[in-house]
N, C-alpha and C. Protein backbone atom coordinates (compact mmCIF):
# COMPACT_ATOMS: atom_id res chain seq x y z
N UNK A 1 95.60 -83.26 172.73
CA UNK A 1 94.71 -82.15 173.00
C UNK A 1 94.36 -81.44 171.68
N UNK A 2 93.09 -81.59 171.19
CA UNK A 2 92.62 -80.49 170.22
C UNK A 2 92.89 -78.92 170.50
N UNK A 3 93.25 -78.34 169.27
CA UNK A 3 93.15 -76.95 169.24
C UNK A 3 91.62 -76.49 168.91
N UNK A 4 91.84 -75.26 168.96
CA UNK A 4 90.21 -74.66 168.71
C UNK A 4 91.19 -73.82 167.43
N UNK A 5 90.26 -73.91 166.17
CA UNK A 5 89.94 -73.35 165.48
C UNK A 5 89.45 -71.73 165.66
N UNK A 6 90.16 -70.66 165.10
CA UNK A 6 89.62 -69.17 164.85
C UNK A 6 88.53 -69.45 163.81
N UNK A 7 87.48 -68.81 164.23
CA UNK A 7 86.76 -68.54 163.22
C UNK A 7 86.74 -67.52 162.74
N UNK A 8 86.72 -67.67 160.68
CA UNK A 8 87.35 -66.76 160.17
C UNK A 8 85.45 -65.62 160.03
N UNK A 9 86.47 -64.40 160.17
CA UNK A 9 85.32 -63.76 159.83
C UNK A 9 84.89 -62.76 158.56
N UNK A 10 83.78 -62.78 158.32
CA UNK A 10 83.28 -62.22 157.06
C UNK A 10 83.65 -60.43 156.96
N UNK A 11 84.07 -59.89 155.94
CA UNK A 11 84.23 -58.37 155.70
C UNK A 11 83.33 -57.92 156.27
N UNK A 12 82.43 -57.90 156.30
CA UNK A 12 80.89 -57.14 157.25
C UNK A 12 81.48 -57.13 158.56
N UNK A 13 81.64 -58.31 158.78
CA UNK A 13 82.20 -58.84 160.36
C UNK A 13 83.08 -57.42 160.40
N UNK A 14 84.53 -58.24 159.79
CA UNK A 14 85.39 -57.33 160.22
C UNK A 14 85.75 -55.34 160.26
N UNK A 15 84.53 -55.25 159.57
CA UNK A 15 84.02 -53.92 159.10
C UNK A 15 83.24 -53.10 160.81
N UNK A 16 82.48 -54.83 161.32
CA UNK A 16 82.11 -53.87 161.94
C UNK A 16 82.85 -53.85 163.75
N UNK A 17 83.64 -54.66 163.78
CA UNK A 17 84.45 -55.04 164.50
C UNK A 17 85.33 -53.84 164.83
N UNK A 18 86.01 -53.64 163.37
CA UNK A 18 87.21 -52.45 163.76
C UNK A 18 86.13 -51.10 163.97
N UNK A 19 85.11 -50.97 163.29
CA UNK A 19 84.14 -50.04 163.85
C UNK A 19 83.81 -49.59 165.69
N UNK A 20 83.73 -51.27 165.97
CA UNK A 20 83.43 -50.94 167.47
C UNK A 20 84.47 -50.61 167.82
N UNK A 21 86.03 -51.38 167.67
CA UNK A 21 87.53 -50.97 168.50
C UNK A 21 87.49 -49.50 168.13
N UNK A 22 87.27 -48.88 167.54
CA UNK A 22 87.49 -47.49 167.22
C UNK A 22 86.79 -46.76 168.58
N UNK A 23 85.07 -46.98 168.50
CA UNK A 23 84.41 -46.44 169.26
C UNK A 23 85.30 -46.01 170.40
N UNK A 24 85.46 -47.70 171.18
CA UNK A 24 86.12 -48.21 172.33
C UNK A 24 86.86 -47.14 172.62
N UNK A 25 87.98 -46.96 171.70
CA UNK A 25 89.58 -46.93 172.12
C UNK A 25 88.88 -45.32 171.97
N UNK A 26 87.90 -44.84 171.64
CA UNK A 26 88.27 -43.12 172.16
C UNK A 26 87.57 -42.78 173.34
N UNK A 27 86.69 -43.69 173.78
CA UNK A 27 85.85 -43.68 175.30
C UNK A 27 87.39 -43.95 176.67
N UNK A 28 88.30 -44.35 175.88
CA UNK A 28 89.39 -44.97 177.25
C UNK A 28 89.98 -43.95 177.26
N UNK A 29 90.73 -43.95 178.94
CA UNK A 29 91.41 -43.09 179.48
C UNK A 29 92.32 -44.02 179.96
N UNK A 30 93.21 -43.62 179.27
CA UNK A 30 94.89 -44.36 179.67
C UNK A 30 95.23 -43.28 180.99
N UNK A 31 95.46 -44.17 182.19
CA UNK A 31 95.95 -44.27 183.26
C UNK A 31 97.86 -44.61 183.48
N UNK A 32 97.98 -45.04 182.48
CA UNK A 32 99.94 -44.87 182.64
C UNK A 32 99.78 -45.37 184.47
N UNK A 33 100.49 -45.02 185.14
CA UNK A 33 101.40 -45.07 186.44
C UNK A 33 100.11 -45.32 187.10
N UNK A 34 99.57 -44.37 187.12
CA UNK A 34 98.59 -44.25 188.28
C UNK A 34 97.48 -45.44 188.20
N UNK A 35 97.35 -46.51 187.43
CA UNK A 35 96.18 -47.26 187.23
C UNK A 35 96.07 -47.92 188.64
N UNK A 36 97.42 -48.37 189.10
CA UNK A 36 97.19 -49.56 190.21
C UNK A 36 96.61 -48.77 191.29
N UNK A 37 96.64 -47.27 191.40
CA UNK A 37 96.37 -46.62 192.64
C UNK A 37 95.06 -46.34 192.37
N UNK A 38 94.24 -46.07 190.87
CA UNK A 38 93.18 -45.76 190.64
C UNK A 38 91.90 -46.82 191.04
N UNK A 39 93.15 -48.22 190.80
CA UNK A 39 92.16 -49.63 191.67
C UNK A 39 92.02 -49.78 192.86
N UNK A 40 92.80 -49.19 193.64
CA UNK A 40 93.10 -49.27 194.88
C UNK A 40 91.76 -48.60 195.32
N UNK A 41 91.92 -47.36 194.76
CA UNK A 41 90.80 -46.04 195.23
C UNK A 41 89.43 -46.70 195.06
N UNK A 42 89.29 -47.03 193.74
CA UNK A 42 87.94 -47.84 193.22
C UNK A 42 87.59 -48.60 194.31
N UNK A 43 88.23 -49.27 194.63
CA UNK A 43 87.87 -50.55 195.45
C UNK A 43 87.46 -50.08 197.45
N UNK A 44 88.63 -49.45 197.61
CA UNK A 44 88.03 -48.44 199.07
C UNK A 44 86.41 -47.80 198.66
N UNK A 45 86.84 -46.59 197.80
CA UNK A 45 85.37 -46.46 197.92
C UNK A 45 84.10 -47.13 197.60
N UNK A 46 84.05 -48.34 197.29
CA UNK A 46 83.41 -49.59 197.15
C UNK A 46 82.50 -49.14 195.47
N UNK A 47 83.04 -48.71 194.58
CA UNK A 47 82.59 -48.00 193.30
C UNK A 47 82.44 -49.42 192.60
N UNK A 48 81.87 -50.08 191.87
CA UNK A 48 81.94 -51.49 190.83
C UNK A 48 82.22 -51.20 189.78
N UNK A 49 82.50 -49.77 188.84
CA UNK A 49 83.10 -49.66 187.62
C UNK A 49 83.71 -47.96 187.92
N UNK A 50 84.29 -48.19 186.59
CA UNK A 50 85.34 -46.93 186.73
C UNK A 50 84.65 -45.64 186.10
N UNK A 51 82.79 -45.67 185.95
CA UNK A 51 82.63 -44.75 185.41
C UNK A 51 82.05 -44.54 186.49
N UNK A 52 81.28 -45.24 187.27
CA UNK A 52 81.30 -44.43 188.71
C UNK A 52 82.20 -43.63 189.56
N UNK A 53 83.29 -44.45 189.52
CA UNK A 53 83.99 -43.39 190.27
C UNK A 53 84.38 -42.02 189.33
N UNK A 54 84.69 -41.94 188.59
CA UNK A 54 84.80 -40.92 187.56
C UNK A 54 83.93 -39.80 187.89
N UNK A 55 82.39 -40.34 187.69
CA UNK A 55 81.71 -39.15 188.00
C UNK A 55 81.69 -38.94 189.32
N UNK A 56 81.88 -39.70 189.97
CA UNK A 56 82.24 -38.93 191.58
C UNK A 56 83.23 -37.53 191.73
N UNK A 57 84.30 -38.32 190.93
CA UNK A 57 85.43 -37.45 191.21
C UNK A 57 85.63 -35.87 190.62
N UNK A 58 84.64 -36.04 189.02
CA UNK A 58 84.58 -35.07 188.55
C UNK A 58 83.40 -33.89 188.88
N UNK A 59 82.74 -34.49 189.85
CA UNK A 59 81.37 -33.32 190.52
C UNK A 59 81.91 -33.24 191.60
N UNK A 60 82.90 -33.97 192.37
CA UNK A 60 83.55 -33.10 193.71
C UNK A 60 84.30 -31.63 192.76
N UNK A 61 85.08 -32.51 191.75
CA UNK A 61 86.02 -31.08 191.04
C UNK A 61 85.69 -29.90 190.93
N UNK A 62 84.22 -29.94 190.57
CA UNK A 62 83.31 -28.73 189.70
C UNK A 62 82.60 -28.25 191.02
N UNK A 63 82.39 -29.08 191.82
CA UNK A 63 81.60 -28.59 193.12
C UNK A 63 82.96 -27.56 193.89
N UNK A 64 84.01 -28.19 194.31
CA UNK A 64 84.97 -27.75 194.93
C UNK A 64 85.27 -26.24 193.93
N UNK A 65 86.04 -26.31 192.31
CA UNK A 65 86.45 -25.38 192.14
C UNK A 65 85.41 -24.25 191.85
N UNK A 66 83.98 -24.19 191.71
CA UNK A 66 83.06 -23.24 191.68
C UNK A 66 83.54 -22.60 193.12
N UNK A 67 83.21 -23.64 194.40
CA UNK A 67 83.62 -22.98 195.68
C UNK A 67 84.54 -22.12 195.34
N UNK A 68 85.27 -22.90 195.32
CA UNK A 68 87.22 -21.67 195.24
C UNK A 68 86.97 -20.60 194.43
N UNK A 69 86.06 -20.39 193.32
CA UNK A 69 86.20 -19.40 192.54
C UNK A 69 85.63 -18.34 193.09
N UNK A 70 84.33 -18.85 193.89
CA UNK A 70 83.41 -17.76 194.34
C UNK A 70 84.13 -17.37 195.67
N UNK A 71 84.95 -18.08 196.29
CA UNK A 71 86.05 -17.25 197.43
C UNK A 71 86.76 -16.69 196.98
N UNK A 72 87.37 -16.56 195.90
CA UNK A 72 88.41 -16.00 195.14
C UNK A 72 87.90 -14.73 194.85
N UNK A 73 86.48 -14.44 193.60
CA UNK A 73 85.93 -13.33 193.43
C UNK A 73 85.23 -12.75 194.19
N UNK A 74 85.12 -12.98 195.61
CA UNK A 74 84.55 -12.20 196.69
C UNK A 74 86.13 -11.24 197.43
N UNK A 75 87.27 -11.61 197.06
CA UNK A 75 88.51 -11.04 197.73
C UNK A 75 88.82 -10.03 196.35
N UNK A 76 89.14 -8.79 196.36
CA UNK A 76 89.22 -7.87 195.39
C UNK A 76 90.91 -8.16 194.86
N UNK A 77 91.72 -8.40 196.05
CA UNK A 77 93.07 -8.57 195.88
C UNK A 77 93.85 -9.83 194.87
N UNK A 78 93.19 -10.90 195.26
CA UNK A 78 92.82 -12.01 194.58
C UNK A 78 92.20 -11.80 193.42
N UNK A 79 91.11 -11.16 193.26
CA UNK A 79 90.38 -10.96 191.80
C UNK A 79 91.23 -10.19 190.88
N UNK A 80 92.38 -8.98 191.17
CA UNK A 80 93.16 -8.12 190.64
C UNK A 80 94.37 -9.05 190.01
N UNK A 81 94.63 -9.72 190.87
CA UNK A 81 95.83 -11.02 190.40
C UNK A 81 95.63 -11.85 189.39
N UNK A 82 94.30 -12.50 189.73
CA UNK A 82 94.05 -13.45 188.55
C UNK A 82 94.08 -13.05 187.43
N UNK A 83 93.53 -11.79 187.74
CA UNK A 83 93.03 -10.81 186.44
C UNK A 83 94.55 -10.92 185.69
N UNK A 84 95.33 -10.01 186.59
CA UNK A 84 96.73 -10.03 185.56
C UNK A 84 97.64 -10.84 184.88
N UNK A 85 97.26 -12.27 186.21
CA UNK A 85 98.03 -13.77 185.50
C UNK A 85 97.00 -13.84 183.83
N UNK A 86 96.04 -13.80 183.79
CA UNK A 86 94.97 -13.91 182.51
C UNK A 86 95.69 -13.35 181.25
N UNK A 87 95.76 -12.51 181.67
CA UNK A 87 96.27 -11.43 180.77
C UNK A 87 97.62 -11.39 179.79
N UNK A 88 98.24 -12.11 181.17
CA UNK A 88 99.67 -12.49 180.49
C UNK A 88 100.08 -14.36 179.77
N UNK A 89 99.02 -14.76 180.11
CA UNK A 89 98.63 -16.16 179.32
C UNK A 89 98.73 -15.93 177.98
């Protein structure tokens, strides 16, 4: 059985190579533990990449916690609290 040969590549090449892995590796979101459940999810909600579901998940977030906020600052008792947790941050 023949091997295959690497082809070696030129400084330009490799210039622009580690250029793209750079890009790459700061667009990723390491998932640790949760990846296999994040496929799971992907796949129920029938999503074909993970930046779909992403933005799903992150405009329920912003949709949901605007809600909560504007229930929150309609209760004066609630608005007095937050206020003081703030404060002491």
């Amino acid at each position: 059985r023949q091997q295959c040969r690497k082809r070696k590549r030129t400084e330009q090449s490799l210039k622009a190579k580690r250029l793209s892995d750079r890009q790459r590796s700061k667009r990723k979101v390491h998932l640790g533990q949760a990846f296999q459940r994040w496929r799971e999810f992907r796949e129920q909600k029938g999503f074909k990449s993970d930046a779909g579901l992403a933005v799903l998940l992150i405009d329920r977030y912003v949709n949901f916690s605007s809600l909560l906020w504007d229930y929150f600052d309609s209760i004066p008792y609630i608005q007095n609290t937050l206020n003081i947790i703030c404060l002491h941050i």
